[in-house]
C-alpha atoms as a PDB file:
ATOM      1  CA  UNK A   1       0.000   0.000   0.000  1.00  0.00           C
ATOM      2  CA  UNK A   2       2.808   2.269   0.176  1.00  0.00           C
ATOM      3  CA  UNK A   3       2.769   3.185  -3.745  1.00  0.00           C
ATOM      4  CA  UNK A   4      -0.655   4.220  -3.619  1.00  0.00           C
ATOM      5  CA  UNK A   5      -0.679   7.984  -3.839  1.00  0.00           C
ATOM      6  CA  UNK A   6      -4.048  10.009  -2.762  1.00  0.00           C
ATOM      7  CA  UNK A   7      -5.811  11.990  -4.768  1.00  0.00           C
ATOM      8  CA  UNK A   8      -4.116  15.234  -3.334  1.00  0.00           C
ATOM      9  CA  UNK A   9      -1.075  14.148  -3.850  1.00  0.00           C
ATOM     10  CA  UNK A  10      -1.680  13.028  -7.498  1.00  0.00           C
ATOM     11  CA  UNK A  11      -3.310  16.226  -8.127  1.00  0.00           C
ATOM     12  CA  UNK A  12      -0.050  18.287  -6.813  1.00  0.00           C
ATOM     13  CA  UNK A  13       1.870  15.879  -9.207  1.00  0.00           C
ATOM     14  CA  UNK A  14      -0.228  16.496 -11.910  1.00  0.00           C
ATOM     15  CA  UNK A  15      -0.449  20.252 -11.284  1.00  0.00           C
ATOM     16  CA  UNK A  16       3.431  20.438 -10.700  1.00  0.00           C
ATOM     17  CA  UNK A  17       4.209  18.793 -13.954  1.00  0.00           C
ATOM     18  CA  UNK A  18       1.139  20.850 -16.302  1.00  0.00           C
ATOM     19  CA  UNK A  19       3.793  23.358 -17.824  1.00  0.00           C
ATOM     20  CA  UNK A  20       5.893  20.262 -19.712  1.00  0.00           C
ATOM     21  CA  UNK A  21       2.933  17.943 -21.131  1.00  0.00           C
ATOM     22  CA  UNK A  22       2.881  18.395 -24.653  1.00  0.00           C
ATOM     23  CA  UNK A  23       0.217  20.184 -26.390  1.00  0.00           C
ATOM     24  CA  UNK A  24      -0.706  22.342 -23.656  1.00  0.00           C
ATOM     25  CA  UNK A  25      -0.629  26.307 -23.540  1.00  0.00           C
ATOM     26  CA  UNK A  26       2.042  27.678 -21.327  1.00  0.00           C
ATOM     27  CA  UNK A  27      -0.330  30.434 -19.895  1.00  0.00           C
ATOM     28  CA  UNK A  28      -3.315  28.239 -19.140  1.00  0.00           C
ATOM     29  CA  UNK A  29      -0.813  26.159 -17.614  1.00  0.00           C
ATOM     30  CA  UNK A  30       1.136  28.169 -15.617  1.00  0.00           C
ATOM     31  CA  UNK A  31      -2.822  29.722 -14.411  1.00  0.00           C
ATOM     32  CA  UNK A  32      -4.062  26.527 -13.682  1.00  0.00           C
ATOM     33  CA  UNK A  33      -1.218  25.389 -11.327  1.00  0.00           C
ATOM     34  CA  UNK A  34      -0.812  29.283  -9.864  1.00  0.00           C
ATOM     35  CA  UNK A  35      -4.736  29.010  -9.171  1.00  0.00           C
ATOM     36  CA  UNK A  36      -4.252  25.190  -7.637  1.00  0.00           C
ATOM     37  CA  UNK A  37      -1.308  26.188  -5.671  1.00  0.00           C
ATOM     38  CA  UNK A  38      -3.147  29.193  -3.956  1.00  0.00           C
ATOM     39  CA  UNK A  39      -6.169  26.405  -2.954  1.00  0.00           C
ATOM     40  CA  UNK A  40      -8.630  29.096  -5.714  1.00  0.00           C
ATOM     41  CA  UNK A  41      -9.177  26.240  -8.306  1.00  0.00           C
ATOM     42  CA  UNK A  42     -12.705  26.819  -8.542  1.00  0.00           C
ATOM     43  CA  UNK A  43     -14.981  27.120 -12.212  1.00  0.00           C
ATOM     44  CA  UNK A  44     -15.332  31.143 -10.869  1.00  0.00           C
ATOM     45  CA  UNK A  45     -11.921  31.693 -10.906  1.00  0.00           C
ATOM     46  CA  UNK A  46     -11.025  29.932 -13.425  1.00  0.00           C
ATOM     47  CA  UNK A  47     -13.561  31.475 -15.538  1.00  0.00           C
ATOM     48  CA  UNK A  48     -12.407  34.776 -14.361  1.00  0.00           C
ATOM     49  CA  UNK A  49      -8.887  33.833 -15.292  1.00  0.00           C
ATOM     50  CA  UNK A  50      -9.700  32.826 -18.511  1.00  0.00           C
ATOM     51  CA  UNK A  51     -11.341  35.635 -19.498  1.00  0.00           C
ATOM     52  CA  UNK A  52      -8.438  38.142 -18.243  1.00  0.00           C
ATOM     53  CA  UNK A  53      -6.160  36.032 -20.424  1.00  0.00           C
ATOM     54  CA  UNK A  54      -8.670  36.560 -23.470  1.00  0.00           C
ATOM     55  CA  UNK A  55      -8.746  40.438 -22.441  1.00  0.00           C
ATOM     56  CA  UNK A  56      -4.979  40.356 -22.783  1.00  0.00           C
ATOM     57  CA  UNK A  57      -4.399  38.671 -26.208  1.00  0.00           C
ATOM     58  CA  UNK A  58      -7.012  41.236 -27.768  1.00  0.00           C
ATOM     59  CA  UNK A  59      -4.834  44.281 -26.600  1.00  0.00           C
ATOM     60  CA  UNK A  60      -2.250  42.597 -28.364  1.00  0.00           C
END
């Protein structure tokens, strides 16, 4: 039973590791795990997050 992770710590894992998967944007990433580090992964944030991001790349 040792090997068997919980779900926290596969989610840090997983949200530790999100910047090098392939095929994923570096931004989203790097908000995803900044949100999940600060314990504010939640669908309002995220939303919020996402839309900033969107903001952003228009002023561009």
């Amino acid at each position: 039973m040792e090997n068997v992770k919980s779900g926290k710590q596969i989610l840090d894992d997983f949200f530790n590791e999100i910047e090098n998967l392939p095929d994923i944007d570096k931004k989203i990433a790097q908000l995803f795990a900044g949100l999940y580090s600060q314990n504010k992964f939640t669908d309002v944030n995220i939303r919020n997050e996402l839309q900033k991001l969107r903001e952003k790349k228009d002023e561009n």
